[in-house]
Protein backbone atom coordinates (compact mmCIF):
# COMPACT_ATOMS: atom_id res chain seq x y z
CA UNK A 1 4.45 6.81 -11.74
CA UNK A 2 2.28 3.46 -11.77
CA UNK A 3 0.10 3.43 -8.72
CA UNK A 4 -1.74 0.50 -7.13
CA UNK A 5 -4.43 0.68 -4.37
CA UNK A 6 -3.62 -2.24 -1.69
CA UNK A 7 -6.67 -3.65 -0.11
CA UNK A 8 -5.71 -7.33 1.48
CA UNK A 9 -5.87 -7.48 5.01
CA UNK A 10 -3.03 -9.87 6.33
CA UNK A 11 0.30 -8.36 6.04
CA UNK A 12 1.76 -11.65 4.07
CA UNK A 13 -1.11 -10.65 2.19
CA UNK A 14 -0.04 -7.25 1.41
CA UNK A 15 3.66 -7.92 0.71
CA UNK A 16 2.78 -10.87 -1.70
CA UNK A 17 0.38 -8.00 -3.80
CA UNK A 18 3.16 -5.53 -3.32
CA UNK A 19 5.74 -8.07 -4.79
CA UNK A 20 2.90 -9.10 -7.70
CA UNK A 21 2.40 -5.11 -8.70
CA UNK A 22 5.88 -4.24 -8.25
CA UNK A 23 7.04 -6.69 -11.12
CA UNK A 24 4.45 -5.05 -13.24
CA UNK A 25 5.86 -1.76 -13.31
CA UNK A 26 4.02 -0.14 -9.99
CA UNK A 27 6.59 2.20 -8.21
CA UNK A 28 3.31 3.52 -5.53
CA UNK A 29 1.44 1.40 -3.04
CA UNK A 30 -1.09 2.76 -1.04
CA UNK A 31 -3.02 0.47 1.72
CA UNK A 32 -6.47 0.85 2.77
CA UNK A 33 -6.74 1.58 6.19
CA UNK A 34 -8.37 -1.29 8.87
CA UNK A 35 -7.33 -0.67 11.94
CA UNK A 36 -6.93 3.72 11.97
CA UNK A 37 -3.55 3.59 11.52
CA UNK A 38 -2.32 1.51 14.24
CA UNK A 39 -0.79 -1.97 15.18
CA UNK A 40 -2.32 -4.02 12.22
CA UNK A 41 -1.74 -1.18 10.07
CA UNK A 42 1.05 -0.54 10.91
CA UNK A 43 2.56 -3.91 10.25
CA UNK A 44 0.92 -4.10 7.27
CA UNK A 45 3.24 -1.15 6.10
CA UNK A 46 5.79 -2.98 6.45
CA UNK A 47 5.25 -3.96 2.96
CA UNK A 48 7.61 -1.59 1.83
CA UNK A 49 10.12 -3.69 2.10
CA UNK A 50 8.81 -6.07 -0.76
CA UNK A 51 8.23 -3.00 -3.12
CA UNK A 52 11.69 -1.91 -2.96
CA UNK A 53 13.78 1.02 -1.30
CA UNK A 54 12.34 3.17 -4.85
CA UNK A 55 8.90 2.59 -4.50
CA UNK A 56 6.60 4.72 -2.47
CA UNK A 57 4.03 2.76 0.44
CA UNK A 58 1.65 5.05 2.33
CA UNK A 59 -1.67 4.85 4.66
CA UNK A 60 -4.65 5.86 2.43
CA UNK A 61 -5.78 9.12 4.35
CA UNK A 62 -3.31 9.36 6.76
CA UNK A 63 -0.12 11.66 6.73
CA UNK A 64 3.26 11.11 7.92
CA UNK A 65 6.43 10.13 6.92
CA UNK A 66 5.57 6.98 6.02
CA UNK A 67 2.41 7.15 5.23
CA UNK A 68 0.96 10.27 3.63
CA UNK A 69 -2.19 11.28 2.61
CA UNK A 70 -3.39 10.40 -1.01
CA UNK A 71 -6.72 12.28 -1.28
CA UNK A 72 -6.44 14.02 -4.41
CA UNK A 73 -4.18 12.23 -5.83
CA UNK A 74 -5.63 9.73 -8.85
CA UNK A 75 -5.05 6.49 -6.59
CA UNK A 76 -6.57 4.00 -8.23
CA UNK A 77 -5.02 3.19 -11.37
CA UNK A 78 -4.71 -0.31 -10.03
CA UNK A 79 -7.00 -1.60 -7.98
CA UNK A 80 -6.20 -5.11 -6.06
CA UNK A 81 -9.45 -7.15 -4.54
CA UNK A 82 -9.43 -6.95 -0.75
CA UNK A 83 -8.80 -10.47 0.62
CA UNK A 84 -10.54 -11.32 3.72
């Protein structure tokens, strides 16, 4: 499983990477956190629906259903330059 870290901050942003990465073979997403997991992050998670109903999106450091934790987990493989 291809894996790329997500750091953009806008959630067009993120979808538009997501979308990029996806076409290149990535099948995991995971977004650096800005806002602790809520509203902004929140939306920005919404970027699953650009990678696909396959393809994994999750919180960096945060665990749920949709976003678990990744500590551990060789995130990184990909790394995407934040946009601000």
């Amino acid at each position: 499983m291809t894996s790329a870290f997500i750091a953009a901050r806008r959630p067009a942003d993120v979808a538009r990477e997501v979308e990029r990465q996806r076409k290149s073979g990535c099948t995991r997403f995971v977004l650096r956190p800005f806002d602790d997991g809520a509203m902004l992050d929140q939306e920005r998670l919404a970027a699953r629906y650009a990678a696909g109903l396959q393809a994994e999106v999750e919180l960096e450091g945060h665990s749920s259903p949709a976003a678990k934790s990744v500590e551990g987990s060789g995130v990184g493989a990909t790394h995407v330059a934040a946009v601000r």
